[in-house]
N, C-alpha and C. Protein backbone atom coordinates (compact mmCIF):
# COMPACT_ATOMS: atom_id res chain seq x y z
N UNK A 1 -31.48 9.69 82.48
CA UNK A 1 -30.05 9.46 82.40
C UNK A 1 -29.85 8.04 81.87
N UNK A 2 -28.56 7.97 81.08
CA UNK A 2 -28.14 6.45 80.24
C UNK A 2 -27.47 6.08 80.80
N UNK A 3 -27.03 5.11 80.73
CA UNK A 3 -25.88 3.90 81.36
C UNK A 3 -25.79 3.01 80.74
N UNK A 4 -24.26 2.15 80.41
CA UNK A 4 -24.50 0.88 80.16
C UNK A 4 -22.94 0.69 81.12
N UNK A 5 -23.27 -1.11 81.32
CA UNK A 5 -21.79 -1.44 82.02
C UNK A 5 -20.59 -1.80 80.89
N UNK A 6 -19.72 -1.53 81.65
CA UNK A 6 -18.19 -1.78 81.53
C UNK A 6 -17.95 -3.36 81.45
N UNK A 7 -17.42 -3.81 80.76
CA UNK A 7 -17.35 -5.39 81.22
C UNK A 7 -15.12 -5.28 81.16
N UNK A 8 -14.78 -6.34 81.85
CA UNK A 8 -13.34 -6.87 82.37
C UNK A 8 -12.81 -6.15 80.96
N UNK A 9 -12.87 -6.69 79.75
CA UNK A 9 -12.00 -6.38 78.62
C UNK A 9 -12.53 -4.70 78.24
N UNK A 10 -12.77 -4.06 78.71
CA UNK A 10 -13.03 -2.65 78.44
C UNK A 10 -14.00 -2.10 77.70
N UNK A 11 -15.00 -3.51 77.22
CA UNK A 11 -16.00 -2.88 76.05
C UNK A 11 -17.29 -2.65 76.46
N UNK A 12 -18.22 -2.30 76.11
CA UNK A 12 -19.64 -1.53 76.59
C UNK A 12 -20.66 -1.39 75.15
N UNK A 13 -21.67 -1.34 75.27
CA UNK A 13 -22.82 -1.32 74.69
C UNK A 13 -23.42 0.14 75.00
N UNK A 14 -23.59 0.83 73.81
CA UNK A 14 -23.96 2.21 73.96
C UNK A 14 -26.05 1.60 74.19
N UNK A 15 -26.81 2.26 75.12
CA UNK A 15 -27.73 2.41 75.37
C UNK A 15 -28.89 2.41 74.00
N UNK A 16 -29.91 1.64 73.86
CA UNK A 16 -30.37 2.18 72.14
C UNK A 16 -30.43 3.46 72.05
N UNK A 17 -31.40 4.68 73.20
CA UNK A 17 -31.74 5.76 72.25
C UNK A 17 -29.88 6.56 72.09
N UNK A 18 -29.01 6.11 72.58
CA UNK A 18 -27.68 6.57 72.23
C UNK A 18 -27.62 6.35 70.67
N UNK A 19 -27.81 5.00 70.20
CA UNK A 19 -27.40 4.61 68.93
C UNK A 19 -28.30 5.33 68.24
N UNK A 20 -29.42 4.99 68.39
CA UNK A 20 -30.58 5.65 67.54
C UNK A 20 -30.29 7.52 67.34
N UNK A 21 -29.64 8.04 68.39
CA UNK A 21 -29.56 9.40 68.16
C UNK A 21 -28.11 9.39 67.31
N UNK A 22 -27.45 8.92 67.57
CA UNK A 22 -26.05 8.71 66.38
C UNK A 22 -26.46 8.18 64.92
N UNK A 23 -27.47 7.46 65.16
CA UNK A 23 -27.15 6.70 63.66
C UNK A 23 -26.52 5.37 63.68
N UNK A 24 -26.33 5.04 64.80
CA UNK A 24 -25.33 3.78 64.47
C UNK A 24 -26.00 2.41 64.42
N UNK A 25 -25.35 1.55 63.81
CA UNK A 25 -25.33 0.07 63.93
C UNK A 25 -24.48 -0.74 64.22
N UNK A 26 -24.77 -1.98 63.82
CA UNK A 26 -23.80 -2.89 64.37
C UNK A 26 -22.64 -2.95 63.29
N UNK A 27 -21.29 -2.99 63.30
CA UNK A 27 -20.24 -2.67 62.37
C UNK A 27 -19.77 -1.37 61.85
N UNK A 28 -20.30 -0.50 62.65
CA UNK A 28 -20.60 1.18 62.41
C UNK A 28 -19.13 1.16 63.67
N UNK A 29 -18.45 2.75 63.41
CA UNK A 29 -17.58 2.73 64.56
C UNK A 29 -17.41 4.21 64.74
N UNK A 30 -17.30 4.73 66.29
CA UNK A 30 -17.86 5.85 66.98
C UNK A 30 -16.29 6.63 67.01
N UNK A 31 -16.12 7.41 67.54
CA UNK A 31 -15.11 8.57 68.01
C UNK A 31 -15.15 9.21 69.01
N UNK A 32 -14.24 9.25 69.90
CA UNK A 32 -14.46 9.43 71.41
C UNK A 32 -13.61 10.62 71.25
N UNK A 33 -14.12 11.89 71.36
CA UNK A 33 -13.35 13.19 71.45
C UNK A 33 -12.99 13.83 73.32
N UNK A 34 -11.91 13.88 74.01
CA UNK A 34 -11.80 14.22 75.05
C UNK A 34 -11.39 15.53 75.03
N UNK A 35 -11.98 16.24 76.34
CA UNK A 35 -11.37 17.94 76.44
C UNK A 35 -12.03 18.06 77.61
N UNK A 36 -11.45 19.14 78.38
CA UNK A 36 -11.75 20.25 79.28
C UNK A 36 -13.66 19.45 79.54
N UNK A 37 -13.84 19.99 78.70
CA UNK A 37 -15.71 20.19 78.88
C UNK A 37 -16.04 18.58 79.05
N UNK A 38 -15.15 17.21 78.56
CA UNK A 38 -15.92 16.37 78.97
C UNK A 38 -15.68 15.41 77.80
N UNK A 39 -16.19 13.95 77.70
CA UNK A 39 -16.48 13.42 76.31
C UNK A 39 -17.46 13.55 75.21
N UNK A 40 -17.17 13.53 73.82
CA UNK A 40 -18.38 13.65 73.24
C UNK A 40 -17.66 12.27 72.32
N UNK A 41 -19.05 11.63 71.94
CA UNK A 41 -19.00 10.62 70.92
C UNK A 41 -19.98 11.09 69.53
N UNK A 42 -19.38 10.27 68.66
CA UNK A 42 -19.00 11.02 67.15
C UNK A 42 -19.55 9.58 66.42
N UNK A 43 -20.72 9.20 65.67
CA UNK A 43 -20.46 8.34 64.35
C UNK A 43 -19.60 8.81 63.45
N UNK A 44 -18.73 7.82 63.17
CA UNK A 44 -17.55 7.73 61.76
C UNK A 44 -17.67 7.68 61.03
N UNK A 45 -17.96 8.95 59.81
CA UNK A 45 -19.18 8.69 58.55
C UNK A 45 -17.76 7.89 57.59
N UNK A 46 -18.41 7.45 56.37
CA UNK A 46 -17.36 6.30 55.23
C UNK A 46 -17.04 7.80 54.81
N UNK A 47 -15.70 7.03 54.59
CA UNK A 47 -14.66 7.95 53.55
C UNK A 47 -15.23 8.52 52.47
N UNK A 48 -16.50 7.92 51.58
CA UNK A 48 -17.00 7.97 50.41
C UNK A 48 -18.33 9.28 51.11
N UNK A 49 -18.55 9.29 52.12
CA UNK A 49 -20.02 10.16 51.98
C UNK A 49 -18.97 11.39 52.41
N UNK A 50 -18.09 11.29 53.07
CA UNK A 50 -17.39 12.50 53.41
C UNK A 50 -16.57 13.30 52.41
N UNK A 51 -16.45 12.45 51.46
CA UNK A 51 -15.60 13.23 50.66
C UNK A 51 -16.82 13.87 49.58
N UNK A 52 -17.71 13.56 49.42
CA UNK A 52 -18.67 13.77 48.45
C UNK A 52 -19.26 15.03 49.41
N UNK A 53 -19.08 15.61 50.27
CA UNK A 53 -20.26 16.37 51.41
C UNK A 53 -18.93 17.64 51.43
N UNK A 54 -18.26 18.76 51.27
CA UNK A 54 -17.32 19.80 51.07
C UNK A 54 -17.71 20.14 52.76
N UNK A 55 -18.89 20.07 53.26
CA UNK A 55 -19.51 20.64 54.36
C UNK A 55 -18.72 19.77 55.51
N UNK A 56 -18.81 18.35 54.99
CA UNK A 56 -18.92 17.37 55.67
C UNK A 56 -17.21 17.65 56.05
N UNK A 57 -16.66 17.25 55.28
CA UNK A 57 -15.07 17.02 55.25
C UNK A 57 -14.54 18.15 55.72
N UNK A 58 -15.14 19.34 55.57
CA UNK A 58 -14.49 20.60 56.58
C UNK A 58 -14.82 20.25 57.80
N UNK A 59 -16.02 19.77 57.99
CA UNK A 59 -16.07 19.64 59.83
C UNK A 59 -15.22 18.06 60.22
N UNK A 60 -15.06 17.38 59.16
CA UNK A 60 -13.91 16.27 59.80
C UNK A 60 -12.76 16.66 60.03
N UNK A 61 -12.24 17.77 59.27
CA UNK A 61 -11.10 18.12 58.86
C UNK A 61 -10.57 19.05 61.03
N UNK A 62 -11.63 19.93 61.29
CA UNK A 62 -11.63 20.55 62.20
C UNK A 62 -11.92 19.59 63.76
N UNK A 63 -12.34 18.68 63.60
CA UNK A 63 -12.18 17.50 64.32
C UNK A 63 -10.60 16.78 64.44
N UNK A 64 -10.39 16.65 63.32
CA UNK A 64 -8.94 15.74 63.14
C UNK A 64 -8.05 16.72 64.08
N UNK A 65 -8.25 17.95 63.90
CA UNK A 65 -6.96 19.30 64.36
C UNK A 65 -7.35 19.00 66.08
N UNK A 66 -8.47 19.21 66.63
CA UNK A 66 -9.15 19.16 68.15
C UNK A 66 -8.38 18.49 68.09
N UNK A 67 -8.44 16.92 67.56
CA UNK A 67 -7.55 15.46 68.26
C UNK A 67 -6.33 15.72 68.49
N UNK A 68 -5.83 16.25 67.28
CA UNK A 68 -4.26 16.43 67.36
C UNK A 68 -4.23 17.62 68.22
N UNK A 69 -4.70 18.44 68.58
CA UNK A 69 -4.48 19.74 69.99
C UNK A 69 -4.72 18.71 71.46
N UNK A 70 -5.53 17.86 71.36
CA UNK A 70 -5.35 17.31 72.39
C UNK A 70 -5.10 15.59 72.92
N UNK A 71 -4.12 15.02 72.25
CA UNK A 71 -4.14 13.80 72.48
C UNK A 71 -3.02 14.04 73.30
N UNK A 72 -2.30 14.52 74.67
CA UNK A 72 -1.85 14.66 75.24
C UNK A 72 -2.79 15.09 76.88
N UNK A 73 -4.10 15.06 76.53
CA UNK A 73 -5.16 15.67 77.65
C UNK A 73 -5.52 14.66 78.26
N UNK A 74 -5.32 13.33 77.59
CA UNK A 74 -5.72 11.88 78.71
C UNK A 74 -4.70 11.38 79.59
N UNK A 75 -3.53 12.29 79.41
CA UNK A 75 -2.19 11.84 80.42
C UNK A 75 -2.36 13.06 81.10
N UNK A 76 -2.93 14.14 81.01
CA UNK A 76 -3.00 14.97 82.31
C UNK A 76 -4.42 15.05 83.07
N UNK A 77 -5.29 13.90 82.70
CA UNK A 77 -6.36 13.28 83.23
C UNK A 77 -5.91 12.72 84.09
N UNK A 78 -4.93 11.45 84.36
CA UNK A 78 -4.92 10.70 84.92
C UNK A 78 -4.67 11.11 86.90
């Protein structure tokens, strides 16, 4: 199991093998999808590889819709 802490201003350090299984680096920026089942985090591919990928941009595209079905699910979290 992973962990990293929380610090006062709300920010956190994803664990390495977290990053390493995303892909990410430093200046890279993640996507926090909430629902029913839980959080999942997302690397934010560039505008430029997504639009070049038809594959790619349909599954952003079906992401964007999830968000917008549920950005009302963290006020009935609370």
């Amino acid at each position: 199991m992973l962990e990293s802490k929380v610090f006062t201003n709300g920010s956190t350090t994803p664990p390495k093998p977290v990053r390493d299984a995303l892909g990410i680096k430093a200046g890279d920026r993640v996507r926090y999808v909430i629902s029913e089942k839980g959080v999942q985090v997302f690397k934010i591919l560039s505008e430029k590889v997504v639009a070049d990928e038809p594959a790619l941009c349909e599954a952003r595209e079906a992401a964007e819709k999830v968000l917008d079905e549920n950005r009302s699910l963290p006020r009935k979290l609370k």
